[in-house]
N, C-alpha and C. Protein backbone atom coordinates (compact mmCIF):
# COMPACT_ATOMS: atom_id res chain seq x y z
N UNK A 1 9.53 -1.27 53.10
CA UNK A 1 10.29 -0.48 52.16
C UNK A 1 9.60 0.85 51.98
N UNK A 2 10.08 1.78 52.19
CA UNK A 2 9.81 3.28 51.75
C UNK A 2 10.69 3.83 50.78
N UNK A 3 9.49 4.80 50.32
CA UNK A 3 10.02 5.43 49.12
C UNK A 3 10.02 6.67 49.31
N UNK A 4 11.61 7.24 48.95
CA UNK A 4 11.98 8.49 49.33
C UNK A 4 11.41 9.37 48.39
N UNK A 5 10.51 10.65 48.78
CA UNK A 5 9.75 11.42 48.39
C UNK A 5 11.04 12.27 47.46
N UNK A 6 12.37 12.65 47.33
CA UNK A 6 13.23 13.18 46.75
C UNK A 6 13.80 11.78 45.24
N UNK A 7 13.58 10.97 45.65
CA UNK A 7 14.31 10.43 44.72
C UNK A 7 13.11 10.04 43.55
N UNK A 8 11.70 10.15 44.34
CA UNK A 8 10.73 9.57 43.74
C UNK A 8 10.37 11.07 42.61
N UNK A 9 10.83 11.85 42.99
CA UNK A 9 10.24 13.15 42.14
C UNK A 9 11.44 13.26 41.19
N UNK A 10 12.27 12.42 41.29
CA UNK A 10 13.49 12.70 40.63
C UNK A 10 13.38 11.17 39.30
N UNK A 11 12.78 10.15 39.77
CA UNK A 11 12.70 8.96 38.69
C UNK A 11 10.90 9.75 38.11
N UNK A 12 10.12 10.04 38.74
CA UNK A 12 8.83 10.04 38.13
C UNK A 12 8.96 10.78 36.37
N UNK A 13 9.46 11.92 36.40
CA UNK A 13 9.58 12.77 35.56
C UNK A 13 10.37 11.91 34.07
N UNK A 14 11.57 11.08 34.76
CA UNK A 14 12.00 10.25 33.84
C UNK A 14 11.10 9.33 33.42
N UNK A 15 10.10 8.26 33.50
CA UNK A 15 9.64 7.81 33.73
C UNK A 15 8.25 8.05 32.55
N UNK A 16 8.04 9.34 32.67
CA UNK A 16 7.09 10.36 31.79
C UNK A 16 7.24 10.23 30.87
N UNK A 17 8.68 10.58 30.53
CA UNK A 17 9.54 10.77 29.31
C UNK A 17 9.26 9.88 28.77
N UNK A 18 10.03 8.35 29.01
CA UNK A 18 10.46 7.36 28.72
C UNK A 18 8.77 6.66 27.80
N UNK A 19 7.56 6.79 28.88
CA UNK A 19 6.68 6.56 28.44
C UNK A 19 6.52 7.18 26.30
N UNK A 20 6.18 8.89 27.28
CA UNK A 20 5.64 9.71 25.88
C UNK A 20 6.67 8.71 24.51
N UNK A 21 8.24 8.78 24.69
CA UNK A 21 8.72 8.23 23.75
C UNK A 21 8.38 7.15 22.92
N UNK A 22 7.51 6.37 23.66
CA UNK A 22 7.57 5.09 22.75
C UNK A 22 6.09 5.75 21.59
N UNK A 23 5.29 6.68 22.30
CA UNK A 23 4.23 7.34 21.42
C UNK A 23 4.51 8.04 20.31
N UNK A 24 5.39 8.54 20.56
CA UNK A 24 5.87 9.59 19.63
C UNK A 24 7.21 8.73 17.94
N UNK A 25 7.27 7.87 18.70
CA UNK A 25 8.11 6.99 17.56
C UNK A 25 7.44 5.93 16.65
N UNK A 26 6.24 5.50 17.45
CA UNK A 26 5.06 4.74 16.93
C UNK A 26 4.53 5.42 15.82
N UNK A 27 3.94 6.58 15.99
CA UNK A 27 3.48 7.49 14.43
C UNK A 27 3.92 7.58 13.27
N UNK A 28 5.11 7.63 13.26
CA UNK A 28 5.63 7.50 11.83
C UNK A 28 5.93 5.72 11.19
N UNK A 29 6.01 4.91 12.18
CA UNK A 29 5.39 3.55 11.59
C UNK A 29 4.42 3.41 11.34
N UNK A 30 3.16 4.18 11.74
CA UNK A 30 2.04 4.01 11.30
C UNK A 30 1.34 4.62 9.73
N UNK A 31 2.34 5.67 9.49
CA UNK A 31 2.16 6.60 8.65
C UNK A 31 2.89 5.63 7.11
N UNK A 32 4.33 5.04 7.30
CA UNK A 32 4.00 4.38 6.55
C UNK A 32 4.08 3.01 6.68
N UNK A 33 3.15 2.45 7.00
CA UNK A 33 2.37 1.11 6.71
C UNK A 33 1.09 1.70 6.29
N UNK A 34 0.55 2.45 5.84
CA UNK A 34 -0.66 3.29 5.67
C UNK A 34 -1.06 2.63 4.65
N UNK A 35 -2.41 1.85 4.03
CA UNK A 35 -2.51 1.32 3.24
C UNK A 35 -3.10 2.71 2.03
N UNK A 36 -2.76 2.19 0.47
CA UNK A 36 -3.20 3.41 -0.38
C UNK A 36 -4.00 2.44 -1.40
N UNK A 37 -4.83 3.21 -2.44
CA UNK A 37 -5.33 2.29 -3.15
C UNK A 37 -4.53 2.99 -4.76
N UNK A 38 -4.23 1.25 -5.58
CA UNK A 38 -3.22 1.89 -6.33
C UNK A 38 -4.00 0.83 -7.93
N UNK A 39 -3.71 1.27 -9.03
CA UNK A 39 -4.24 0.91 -10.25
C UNK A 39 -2.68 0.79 -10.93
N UNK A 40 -2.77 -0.46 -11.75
CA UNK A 40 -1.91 -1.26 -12.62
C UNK A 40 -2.77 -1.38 -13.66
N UNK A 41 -2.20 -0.98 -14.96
CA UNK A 41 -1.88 -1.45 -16.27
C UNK A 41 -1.07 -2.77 -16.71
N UNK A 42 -1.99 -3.76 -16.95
CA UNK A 42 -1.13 -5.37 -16.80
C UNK A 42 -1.85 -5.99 -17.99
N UNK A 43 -0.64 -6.53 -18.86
CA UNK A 43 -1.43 -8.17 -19.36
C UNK A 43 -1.87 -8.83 -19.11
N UNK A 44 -2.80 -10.05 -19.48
CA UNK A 44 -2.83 -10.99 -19.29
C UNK A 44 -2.69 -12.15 -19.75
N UNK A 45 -2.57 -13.01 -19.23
CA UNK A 45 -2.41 -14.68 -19.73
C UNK A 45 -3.36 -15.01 -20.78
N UNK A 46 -2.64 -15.41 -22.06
CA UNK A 46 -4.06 -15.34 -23.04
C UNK A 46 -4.04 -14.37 -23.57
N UNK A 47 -3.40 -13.08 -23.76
CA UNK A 47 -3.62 -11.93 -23.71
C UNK A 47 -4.72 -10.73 -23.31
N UNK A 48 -5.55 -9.71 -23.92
CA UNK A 48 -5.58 -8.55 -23.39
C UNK A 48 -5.23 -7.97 -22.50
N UNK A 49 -5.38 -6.43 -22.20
CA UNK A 49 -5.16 -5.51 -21.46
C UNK A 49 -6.12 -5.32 -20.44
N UNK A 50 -5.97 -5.01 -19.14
CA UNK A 50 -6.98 -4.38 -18.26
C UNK A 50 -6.13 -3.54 -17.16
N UNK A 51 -6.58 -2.85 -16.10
CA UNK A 51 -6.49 -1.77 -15.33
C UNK A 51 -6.93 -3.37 -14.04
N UNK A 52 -6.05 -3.40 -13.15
CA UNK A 52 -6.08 -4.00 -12.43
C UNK A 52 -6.34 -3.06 -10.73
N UNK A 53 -6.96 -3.28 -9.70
CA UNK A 53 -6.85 -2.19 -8.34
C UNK A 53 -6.36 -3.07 -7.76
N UNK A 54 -5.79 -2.54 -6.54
CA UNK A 54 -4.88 -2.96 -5.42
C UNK A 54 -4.76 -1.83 -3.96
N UNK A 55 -5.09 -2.94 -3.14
CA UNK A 55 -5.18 -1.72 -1.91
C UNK A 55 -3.69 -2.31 -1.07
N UNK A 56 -2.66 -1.48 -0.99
CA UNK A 56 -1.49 -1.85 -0.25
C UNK A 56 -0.74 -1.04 0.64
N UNK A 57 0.23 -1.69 1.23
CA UNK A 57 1.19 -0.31 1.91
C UNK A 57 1.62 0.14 1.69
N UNK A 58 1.36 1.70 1.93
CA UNK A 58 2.18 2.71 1.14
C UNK A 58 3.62 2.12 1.03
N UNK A 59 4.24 1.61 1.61
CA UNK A 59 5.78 1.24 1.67
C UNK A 59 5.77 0.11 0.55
N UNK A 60 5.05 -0.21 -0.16
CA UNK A 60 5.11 -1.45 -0.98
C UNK A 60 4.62 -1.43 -1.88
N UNK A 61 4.07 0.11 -2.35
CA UNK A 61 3.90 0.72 -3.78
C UNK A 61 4.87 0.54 -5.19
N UNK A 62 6.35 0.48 -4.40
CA UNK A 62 7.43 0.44 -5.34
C UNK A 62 7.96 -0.76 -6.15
N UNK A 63 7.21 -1.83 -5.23
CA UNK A 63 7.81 -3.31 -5.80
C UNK A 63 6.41 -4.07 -5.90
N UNK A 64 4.85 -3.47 -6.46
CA UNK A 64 3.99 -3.87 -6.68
C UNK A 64 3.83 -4.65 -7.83
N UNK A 65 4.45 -3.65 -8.82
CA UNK A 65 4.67 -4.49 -10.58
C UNK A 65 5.12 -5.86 -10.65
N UNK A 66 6.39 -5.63 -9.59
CA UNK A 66 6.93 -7.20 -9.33
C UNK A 66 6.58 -8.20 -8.75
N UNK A 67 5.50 -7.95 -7.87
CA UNK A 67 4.76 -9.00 -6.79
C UNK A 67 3.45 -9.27 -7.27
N UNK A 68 2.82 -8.32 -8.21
CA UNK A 68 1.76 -8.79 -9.01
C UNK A 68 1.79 -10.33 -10.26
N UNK A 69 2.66 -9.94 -10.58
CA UNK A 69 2.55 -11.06 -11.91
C UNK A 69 2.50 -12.57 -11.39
N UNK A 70 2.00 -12.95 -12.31
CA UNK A 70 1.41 -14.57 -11.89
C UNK A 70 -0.10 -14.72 -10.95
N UNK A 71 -0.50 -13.52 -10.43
CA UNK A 71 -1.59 -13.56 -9.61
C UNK A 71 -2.69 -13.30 -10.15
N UNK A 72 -3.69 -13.67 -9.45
CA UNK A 72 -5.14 -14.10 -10.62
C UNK A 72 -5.93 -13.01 -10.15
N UNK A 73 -6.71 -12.33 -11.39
CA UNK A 73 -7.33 -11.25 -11.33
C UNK A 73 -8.71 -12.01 -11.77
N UNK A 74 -10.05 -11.44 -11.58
CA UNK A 74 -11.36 -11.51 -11.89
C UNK A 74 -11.56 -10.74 -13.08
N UNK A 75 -12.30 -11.46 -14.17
CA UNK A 75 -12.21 -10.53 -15.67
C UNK A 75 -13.64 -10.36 -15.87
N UNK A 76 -14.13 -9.19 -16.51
CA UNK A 76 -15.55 -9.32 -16.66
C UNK A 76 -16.26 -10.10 -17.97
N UNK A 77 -17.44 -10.67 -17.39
CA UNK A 77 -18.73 -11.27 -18.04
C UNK A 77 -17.52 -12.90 -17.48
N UNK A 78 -16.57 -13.11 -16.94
CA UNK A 78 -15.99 -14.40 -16.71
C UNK A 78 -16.11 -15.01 -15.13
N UNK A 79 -16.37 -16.30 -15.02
CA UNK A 79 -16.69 -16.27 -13.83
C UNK A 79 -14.66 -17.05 -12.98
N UNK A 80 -14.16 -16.69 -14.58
CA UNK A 80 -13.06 -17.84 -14.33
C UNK A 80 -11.93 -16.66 -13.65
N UNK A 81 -10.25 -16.96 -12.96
CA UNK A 81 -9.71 -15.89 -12.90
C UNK A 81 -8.40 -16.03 -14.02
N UNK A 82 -8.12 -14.95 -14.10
CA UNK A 82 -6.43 -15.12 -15.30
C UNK A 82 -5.04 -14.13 -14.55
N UNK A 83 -4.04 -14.96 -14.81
CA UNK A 83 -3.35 -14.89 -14.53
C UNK A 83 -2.53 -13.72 -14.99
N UNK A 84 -1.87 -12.66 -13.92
CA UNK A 84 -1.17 -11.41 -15.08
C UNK A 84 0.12 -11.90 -15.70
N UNK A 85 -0.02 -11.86 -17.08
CA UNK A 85 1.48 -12.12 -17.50
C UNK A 85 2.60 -11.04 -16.80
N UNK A 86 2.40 -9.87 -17.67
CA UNK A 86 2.90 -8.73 -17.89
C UNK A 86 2.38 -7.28 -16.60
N UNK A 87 3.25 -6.39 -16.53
CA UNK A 87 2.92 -4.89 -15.46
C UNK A 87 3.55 -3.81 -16.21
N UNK A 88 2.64 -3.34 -16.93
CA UNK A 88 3.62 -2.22 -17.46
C UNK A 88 3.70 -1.20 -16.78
N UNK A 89 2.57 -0.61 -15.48
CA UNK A 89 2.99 0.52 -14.93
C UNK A 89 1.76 0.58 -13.63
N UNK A 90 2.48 0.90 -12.46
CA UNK A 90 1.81 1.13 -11.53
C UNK A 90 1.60 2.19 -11.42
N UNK A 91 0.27 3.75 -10.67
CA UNK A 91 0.02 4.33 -10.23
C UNK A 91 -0.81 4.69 -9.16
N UNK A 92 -0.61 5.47 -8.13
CA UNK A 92 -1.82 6.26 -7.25
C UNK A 92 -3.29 5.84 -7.90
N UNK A 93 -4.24 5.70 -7.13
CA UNK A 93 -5.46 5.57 -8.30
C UNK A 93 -5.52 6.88 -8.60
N UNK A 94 -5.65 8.12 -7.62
CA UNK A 94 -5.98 9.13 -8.20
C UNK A 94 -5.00 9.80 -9.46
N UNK A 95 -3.92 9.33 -9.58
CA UNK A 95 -3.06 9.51 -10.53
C UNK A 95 -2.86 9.02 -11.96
N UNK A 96 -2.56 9.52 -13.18
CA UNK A 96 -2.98 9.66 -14.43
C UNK A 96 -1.54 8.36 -14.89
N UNK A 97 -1.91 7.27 -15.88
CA UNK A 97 -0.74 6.69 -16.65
C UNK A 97 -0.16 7.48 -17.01
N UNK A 98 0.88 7.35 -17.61
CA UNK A 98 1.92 8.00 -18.41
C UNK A 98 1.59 7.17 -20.15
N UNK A 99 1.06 5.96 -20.28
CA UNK A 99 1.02 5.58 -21.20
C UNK A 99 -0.14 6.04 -21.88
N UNK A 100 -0.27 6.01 -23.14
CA UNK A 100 -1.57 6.53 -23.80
C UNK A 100 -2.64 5.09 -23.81
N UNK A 101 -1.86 3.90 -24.43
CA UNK A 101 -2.86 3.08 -24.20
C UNK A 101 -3.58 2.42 -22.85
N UNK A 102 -2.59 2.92 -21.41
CA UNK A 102 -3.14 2.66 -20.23
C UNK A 102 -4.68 3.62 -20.27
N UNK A 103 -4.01 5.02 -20.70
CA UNK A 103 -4.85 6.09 -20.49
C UNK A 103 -6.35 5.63 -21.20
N UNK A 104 -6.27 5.16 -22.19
CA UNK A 104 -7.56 4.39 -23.19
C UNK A 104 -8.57 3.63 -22.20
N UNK A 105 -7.44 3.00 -21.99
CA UNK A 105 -7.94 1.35 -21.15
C UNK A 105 -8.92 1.89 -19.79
N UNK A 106 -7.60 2.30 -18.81
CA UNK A 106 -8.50 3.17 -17.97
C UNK A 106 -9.76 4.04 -17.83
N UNK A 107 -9.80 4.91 -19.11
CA UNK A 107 -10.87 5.18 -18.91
C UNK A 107 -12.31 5.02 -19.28
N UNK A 108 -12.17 3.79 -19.91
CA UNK A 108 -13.01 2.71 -20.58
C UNK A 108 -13.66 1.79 -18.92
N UNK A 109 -12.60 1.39 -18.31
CA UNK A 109 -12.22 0.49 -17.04
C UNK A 109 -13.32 1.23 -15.62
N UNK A 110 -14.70 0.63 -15.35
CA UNK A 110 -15.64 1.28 -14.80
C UNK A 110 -15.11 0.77 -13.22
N UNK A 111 -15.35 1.87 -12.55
CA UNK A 111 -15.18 1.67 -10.92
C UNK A 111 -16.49 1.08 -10.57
């Protein structure tokens, strides 16, 4: 079998293309699945307040409040974990509550 030097210069170029494409469509899936690190203002079981962190996908920032609750956080001086009742508000870490008593909590809340 031979390969015609005209038809071969005529699929190669396609071929190029077809490749680069799958590169170039890959990036923006990557961009967002991008993990971010994000801080919640949450109850807890038992009550008090704490500033909870979370490292997630950017794409899954929006339904964090809702997928948090019931999940067990580490509390300090406790070796036990508690459960979040309540989410009153998710943010960016680098980003400020909107609530005043998050704002308290937080900056009480040592990294």
């Amino acid at each position: 079998m031979t390969i015609d030097t005209k038809n071969a210069m005529k699929v190669i170029p396609l071929v190029i293309m077809f490749i680069f494409s799958f590169g170039i469509e890959a990036k923006p899936l990557e961009k967002e699945n991008k993990k971010v690190d994000v801080k919640c203002f949450v109850e807890l079981v038992g009550g008090g307040e704490r500033v909870s962190f979370w490292n997630v996908s950017q794409n899954k920032v929006s339904i964090l409040s809702k997928s948090i609750i019931g999940r067990k956080v580490m509390v300090p001086n406790s070796k036990q974990k508690v459960k979040i009742y309540k989410v009153y508000e998710c943010v960016l870490l680098r980003d400020d509550f909107k609530g005043s008593e998050a704002k308290i909590v937080d900056a009480k809340t040592a990294r």
